[in-house]
C-alpha atoms as a PDB file:
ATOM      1  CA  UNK A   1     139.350 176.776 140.845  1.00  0.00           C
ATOM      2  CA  UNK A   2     136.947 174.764 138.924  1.00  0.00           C
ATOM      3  CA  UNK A   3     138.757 175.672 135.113  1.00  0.00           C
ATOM      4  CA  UNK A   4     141.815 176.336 134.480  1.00  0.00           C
ATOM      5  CA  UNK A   5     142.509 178.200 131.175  1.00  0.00           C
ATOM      6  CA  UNK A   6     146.126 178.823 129.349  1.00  0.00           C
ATOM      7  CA  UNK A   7     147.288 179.480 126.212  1.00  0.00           C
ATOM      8  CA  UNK A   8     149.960 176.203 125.639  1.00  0.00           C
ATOM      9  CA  UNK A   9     151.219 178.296 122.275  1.00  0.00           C
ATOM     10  CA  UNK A  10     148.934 175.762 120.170  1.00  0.00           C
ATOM     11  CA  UNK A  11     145.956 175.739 121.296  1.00  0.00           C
ATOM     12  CA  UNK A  12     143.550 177.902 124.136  1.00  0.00           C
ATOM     13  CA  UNK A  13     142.955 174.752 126.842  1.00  0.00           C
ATOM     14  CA  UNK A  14     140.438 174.382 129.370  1.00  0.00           C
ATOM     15  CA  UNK A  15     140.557 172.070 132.035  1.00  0.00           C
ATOM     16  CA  UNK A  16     137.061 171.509 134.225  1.00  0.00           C
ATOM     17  CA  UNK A  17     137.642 169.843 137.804  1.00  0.00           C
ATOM     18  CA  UNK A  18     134.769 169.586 140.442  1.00  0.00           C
ATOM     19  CA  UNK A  19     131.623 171.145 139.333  1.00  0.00           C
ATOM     20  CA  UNK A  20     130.969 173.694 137.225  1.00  0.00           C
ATOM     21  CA  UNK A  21     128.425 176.487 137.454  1.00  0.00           C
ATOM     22  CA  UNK A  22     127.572 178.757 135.299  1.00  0.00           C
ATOM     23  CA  UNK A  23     129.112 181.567 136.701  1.00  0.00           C
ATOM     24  CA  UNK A  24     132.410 179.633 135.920  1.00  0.00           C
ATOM     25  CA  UNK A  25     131.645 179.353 132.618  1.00  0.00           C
ATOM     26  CA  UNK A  26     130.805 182.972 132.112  1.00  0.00           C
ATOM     27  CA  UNK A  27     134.549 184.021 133.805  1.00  0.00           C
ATOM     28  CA  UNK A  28     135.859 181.061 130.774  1.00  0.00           C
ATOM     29  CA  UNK A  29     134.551 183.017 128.263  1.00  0.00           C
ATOM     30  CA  UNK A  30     135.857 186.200 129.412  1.00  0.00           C
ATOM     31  CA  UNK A  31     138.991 184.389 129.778  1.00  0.00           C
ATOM     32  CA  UNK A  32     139.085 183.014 126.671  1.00  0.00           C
ATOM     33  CA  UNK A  33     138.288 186.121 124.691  1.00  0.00           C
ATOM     34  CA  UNK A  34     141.069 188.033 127.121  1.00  0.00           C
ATOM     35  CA  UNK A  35     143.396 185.500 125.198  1.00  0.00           C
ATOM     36  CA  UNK A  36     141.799 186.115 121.242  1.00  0.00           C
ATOM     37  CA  UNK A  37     141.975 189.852 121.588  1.00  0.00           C
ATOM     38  CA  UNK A  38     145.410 189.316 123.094  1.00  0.00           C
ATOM     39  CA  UNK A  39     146.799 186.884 120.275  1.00  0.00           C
ATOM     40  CA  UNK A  40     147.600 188.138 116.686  1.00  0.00           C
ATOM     41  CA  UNK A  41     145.927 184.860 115.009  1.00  0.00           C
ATOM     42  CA  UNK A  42     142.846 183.673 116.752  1.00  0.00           C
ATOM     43  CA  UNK A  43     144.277 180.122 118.118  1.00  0.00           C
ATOM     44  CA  UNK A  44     142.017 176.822 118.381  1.00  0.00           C
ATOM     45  CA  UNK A  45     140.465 175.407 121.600  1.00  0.00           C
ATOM     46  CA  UNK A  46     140.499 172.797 123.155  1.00  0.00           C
ATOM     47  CA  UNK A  47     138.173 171.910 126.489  1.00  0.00           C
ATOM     48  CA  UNK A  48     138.526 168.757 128.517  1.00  0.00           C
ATOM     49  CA  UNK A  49     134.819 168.416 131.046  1.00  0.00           C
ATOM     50  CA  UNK A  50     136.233 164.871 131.852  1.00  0.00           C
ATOM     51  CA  UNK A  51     137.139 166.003 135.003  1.00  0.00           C
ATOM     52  CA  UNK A  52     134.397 168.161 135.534  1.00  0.00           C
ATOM     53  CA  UNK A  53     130.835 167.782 136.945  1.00  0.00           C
ATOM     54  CA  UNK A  54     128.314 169.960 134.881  1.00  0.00           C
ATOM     55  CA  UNK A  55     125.449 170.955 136.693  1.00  0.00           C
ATOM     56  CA  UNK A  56     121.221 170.948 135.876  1.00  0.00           C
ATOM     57  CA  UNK A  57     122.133 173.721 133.878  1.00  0.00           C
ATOM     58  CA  UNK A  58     118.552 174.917 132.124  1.00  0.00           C
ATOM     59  CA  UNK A  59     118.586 176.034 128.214  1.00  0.00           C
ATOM     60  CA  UNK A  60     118.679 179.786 129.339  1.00  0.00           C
ATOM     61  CA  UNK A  61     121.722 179.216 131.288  1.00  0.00           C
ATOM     62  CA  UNK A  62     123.955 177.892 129.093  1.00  0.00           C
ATOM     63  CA  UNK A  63     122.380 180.160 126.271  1.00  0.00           C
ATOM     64  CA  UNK A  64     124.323 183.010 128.602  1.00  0.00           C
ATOM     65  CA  UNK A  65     127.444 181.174 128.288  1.00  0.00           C
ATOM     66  CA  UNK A  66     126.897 180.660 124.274  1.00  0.00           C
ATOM     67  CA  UNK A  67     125.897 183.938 123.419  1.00  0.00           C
ATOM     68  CA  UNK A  68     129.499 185.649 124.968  1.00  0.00           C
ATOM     69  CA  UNK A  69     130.430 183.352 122.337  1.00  0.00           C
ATOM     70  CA  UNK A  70     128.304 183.822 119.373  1.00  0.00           C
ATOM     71  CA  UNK A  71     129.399 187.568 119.632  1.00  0.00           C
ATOM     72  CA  UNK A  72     132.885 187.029 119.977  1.00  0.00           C
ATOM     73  CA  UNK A  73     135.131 188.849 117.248  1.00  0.00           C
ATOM     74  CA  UNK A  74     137.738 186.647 115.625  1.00  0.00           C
ATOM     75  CA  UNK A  75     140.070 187.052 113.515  1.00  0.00           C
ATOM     76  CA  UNK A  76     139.671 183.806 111.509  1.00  0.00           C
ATOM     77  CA  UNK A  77     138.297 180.945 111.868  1.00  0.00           C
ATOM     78  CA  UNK A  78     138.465 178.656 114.552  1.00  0.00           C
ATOM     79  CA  UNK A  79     137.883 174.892 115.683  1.00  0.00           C
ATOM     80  CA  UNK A  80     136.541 174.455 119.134  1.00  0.00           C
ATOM     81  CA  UNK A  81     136.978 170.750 120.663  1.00  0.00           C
ATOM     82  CA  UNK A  82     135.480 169.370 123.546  1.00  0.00           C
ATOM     83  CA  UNK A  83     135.973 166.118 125.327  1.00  0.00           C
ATOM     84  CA  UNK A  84     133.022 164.840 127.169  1.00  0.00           C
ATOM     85  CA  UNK A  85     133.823 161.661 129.232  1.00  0.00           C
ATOM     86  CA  UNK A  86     130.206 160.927 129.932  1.00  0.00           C
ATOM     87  CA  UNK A  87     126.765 161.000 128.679  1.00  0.00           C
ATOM     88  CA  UNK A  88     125.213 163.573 130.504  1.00  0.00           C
ATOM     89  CA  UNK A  89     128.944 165.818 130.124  1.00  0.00           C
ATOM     90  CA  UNK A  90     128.398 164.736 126.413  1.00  0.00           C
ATOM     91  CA  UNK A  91     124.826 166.208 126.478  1.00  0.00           C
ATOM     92  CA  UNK A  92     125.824 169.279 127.737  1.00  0.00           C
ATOM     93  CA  UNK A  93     128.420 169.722 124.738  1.00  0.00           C
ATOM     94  CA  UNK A  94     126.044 169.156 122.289  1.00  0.00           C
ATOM     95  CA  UNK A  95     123.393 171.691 123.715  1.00  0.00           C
ATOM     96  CA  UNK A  96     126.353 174.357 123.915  1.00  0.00           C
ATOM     97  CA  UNK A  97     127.520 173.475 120.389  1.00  0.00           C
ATOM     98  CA  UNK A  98     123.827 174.098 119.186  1.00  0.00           C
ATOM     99  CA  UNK A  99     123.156 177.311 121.094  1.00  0.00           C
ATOM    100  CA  UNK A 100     126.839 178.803 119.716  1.00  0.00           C
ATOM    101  CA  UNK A 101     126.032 179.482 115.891  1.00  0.00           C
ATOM    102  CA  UNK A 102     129.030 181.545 115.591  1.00  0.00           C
ATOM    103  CA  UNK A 103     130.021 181.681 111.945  1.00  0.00           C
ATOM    104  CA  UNK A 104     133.491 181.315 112.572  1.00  0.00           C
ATOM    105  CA  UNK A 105     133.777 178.798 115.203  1.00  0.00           C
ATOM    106  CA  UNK A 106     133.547 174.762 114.238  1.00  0.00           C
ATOM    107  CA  UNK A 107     132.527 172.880 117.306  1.00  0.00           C
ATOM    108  CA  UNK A 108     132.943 169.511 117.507  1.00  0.00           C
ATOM    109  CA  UNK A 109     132.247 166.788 120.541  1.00  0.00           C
ATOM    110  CA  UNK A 110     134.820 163.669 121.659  1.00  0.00           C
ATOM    111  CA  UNK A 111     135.010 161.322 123.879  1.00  0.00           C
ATOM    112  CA  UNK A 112     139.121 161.625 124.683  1.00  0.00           C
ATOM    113  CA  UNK A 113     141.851 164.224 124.079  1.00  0.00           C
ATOM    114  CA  UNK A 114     143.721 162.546 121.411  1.00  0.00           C
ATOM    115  CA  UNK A 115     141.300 162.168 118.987  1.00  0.00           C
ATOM    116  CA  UNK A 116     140.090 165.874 119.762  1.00  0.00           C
ATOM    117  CA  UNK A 117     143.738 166.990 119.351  1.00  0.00           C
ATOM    118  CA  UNK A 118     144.489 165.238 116.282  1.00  0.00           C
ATOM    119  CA  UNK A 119     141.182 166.896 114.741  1.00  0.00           C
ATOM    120  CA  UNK A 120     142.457 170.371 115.768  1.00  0.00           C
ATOM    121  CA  UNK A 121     145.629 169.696 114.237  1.00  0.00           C
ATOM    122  CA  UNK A 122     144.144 168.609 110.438  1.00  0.00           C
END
């Protein structure tokens, strides 16, 4: 499986391995919002694409995967990292973090886990 998705009791974490379509991305989101409505506080996120190989995904594509979650409902708000351990992963974090203007989710971009960890923890 190309993501792997748990709830560590901190933080939601998704790991990307291989390459990712963006039918995986769409059964994340589910995922992820299986785990919110589960979960009496809304928890941060935290997904890791270093491992992952993102596809020619087009601006309508990945607008599918942003709008499951620009309609989410949350309980609170939330801060959504994402490591990107290359330019063209990097690129494709930025165009999701512009297409998901979700009021209550802060998205932010890094280049390694501990630095994206230590700004979900502030």
């Amino acid at each position: 499986m190309p993501i792997t998705t748990e709830f560590n009791g901190e933080f939601i974490t998704a790991k990307m391995s291989g390459v990712i379509t963006v039918p995986d991305l769409l059964a994340l989101a589910d995922k992820v919002a299986e785990f919110e409505a589960q979960l009496p506080v809304t928890p941060h996120r935290i997904a890791d694409l270093s491992e992952g190989t993102v596809n020619d995904y087009n601006c309508v594509e990945l607008n599918a995967f942003a709008a499951k979650r620009r309609t989410a409902r949350l309980k609170n708000q939330v801060k959504s990292a994402i490591v990107a351990g290359d330019a063209v992963q990097y690129g494709f974090a930025r165009m999701y973090q512009t297409l998901n203007d979700h009021p209550d989710i802060r998205i932010e971009v890094f280049q390694s886990e501990a630095p994206a960890l230590a700004w979900l923890r502030e």
